[in-house]
Protein backbone atom coordinates (compact mmCIF):
# COMPACT_ATOMS: atom_id res chain seq x y z
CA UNK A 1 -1.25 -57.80 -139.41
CA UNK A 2 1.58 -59.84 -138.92
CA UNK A 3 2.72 -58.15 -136.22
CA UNK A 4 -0.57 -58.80 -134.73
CA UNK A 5 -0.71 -62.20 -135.06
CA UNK A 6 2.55 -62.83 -133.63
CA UNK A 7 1.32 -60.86 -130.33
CA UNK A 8 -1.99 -62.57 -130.12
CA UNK A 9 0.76 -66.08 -130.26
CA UNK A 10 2.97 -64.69 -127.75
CA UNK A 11 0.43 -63.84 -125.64
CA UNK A 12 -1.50 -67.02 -126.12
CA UNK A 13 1.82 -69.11 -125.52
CA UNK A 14 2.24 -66.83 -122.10
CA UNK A 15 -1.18 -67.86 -120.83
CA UNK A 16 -0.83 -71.55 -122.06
CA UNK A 17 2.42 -71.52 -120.38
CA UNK A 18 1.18 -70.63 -116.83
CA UNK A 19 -2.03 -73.27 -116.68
CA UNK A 20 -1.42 -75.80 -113.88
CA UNK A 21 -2.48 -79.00 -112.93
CA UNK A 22 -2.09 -80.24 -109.17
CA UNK A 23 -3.30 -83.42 -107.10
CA UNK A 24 -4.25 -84.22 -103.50
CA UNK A 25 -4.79 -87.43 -101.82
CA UNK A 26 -8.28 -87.80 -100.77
CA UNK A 27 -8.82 -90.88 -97.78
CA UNK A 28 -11.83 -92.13 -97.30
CA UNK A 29 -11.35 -94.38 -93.36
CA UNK A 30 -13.90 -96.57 -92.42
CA UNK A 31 -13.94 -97.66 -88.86
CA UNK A 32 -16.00 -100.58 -87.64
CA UNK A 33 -19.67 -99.68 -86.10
CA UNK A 34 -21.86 -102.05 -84.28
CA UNK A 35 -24.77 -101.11 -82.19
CA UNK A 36 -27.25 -103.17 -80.86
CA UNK A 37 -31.21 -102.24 -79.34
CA UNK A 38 -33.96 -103.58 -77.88
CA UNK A 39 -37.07 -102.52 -78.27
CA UNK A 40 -38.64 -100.07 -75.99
CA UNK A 41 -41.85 -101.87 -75.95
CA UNK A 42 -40.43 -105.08 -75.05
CA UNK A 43 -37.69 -104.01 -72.14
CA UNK A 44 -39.54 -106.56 -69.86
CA UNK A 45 -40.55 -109.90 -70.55
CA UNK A 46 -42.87 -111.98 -68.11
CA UNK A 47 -43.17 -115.87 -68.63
CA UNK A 48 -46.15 -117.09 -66.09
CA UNK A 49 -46.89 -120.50 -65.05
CA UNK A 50 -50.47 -120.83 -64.18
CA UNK A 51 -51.74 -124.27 -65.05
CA UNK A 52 -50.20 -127.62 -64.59
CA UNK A 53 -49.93 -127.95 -68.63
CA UNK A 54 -47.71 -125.07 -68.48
CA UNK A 55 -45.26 -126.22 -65.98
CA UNK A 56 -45.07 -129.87 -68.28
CA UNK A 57 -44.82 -127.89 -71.61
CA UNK A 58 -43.38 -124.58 -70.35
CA UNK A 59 -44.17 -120.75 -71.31
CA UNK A 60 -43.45 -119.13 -74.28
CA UNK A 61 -43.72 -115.01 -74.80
CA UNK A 62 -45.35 -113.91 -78.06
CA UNK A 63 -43.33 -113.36 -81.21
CA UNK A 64 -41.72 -110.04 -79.61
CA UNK A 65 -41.62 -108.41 -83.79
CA UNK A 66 -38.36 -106.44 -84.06
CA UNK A 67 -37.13 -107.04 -80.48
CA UNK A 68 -33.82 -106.22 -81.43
CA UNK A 69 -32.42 -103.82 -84.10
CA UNK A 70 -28.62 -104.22 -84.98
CA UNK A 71 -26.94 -101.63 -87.40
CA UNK A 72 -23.30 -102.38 -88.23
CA UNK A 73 -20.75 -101.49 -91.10
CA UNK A 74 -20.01 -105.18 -91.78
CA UNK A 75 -20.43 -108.63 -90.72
CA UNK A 76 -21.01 -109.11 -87.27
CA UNK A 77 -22.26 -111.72 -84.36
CA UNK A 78 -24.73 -111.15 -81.67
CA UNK A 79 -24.53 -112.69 -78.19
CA UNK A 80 -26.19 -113.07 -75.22
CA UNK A 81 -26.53 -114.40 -71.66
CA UNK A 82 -27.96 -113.48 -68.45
CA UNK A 83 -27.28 -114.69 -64.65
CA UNK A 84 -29.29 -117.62 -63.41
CA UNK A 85 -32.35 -116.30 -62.29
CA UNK A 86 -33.23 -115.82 -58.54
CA UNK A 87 -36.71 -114.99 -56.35
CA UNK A 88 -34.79 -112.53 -53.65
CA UNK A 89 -35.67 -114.51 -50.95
CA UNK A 90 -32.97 -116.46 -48.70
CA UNK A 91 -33.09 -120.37 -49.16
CA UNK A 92 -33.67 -122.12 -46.24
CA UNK A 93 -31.73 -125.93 -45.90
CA UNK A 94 -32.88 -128.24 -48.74
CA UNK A 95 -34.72 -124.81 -51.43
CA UNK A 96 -33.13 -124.14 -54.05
CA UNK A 97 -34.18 -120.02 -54.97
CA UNK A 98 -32.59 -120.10 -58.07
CA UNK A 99 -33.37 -121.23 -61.94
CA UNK A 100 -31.09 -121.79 -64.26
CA UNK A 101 -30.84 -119.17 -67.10
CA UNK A 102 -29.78 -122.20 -69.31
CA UNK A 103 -33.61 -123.24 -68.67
CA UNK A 104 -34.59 -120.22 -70.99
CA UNK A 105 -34.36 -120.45 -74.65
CA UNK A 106 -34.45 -117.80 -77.49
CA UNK A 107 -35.77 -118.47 -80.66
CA UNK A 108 -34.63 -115.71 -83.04
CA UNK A 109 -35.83 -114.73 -86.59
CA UNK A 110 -35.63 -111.99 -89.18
CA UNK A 111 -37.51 -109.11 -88.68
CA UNK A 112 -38.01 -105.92 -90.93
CA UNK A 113 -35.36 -104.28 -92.35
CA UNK A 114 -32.88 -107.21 -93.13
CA UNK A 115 -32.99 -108.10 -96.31
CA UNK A 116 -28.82 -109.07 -96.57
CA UNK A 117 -28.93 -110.98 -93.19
CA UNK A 118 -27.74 -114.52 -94.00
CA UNK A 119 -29.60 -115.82 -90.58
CA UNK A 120 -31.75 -118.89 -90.44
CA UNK A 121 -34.54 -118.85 -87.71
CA UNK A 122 -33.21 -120.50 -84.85
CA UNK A 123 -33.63 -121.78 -81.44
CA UNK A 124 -30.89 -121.01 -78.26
CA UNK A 125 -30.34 -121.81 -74.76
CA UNK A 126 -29.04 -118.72 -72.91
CA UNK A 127 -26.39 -119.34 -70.01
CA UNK A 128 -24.18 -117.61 -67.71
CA UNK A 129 -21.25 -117.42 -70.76
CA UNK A 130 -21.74 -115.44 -73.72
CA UNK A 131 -24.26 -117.82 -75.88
CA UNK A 132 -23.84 -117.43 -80.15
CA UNK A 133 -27.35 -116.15 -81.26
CA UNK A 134 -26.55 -115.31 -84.83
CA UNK A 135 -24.17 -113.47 -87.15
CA UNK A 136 -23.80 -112.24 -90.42
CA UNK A 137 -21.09 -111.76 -93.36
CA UNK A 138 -22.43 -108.47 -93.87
CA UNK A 139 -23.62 -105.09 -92.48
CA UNK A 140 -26.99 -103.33 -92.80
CA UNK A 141 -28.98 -100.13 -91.23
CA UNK A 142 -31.66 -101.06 -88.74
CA UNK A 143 -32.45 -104.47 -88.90
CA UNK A 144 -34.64 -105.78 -86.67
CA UNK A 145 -35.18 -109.29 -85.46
CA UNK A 146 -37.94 -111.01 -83.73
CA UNK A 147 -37.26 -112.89 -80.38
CA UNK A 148 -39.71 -115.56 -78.52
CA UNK A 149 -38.58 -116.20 -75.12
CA UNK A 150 -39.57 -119.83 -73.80
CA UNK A 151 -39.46 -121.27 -70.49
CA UNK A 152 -38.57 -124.91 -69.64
CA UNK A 153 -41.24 -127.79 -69.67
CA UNK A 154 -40.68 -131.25 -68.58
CA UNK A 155 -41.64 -129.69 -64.34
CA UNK A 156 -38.93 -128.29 -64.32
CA UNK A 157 -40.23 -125.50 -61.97
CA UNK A 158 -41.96 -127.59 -60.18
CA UNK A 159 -40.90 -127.06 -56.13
CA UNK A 160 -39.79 -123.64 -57.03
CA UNK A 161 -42.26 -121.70 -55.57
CA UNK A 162 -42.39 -120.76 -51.82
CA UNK A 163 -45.51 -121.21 -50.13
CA UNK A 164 -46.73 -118.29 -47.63
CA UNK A 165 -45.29 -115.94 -50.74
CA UNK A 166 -48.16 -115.60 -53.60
CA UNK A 167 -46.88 -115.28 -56.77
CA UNK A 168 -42.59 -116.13 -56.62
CA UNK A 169 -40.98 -114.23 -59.32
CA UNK A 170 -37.60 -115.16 -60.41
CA UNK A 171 -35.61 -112.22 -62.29
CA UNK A 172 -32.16 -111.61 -64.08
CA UNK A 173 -31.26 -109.65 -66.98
CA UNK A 174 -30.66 -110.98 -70.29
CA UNK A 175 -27.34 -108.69 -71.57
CA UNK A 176 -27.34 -108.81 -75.70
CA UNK A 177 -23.83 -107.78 -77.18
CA UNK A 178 -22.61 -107.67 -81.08
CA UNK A 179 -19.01 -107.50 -82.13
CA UNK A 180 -17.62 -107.15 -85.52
CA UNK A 181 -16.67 -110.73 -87.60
């Protein structure tokens, strides 16, 4: 019995002997990732002036809900600006065929989805430069935000449209961008 004891030891030492512990390094990189839509219903926005209250007080769009949906890893800033705005047709001496994007204002607030967003509703003139709409200390999945476009008051329009032409239509595009903070 003794004997037996002293093999069931032996072998028990032999196995206990071989058991192993080992390590690896597990890294985890996070790279920065900012993206930034607009929504597919609201690709094209159309400010009219029709009566004469409109050209004194200007145009606004409708709330445009969710207009644009950022997702980023981490804090972030969203800008935007857009070429002055011209009709296509060729000025003759003394016309001006042109309106200044810094005419346009943006007001922006939180849509769905943005719960973290530190942003305060608030009210921006684009321009030809990249314009500050709003940022954020931190990141978030699909968060949308609600844009009203708004046309200048005050006649400011007033001798911009071309006789002999119906309807003059001044276009540009407005070029959103986000970049991480």
């Amino acid at each position: 019995m003794k004997k037996a004891i002293l093999l069931a030891m032996f072998i028990g030492g032999v196995f206990a002997a071989t058991a192993q512990t080992t390590q690896t390094k597990l890294n985890v990189i996070l790279n920065p990732i900012q993206s930034i839509t607009v929504n597919d219903a609201s690709k094209e926005v159309t400010l009219e002036y029709v009566t004469t209250n409109d050209y004194l007080t200007g145009v606004s769009s409708p709330v445009l809900n969710n207009h644009l949906t950022v997702y980023s890893t981490g804090g972030f800033q969203v800008k935007a600006k857009a070429a002055n705005l011209t009709n296509g047709l060729t000025a003759a001496p003394g016309q001006n065929v042109e309106i200044l994007s810094s005419g346009i204002s943006l007001l922006i607030a939180k849509g769905t989805g943005n719960n973290g967003s530190d942003i305060n509703p608030s009210t921006v003139n684009l321009g030809t430069g990249d314009v500050n709409l709003f940022s954020s200390t931190t990141g978030g999945v699909s968060m949308g935000y609600n844009v009203t476009y708004k046309g200048a008051g005050g006649n400011e329009y007033v001798g911009k449209h071309f006789s002999g032409t119906g309807k003059t239509t001044y276009t540009t595009n407005v070029m959103y961008s986000i970049v991480a903070q």
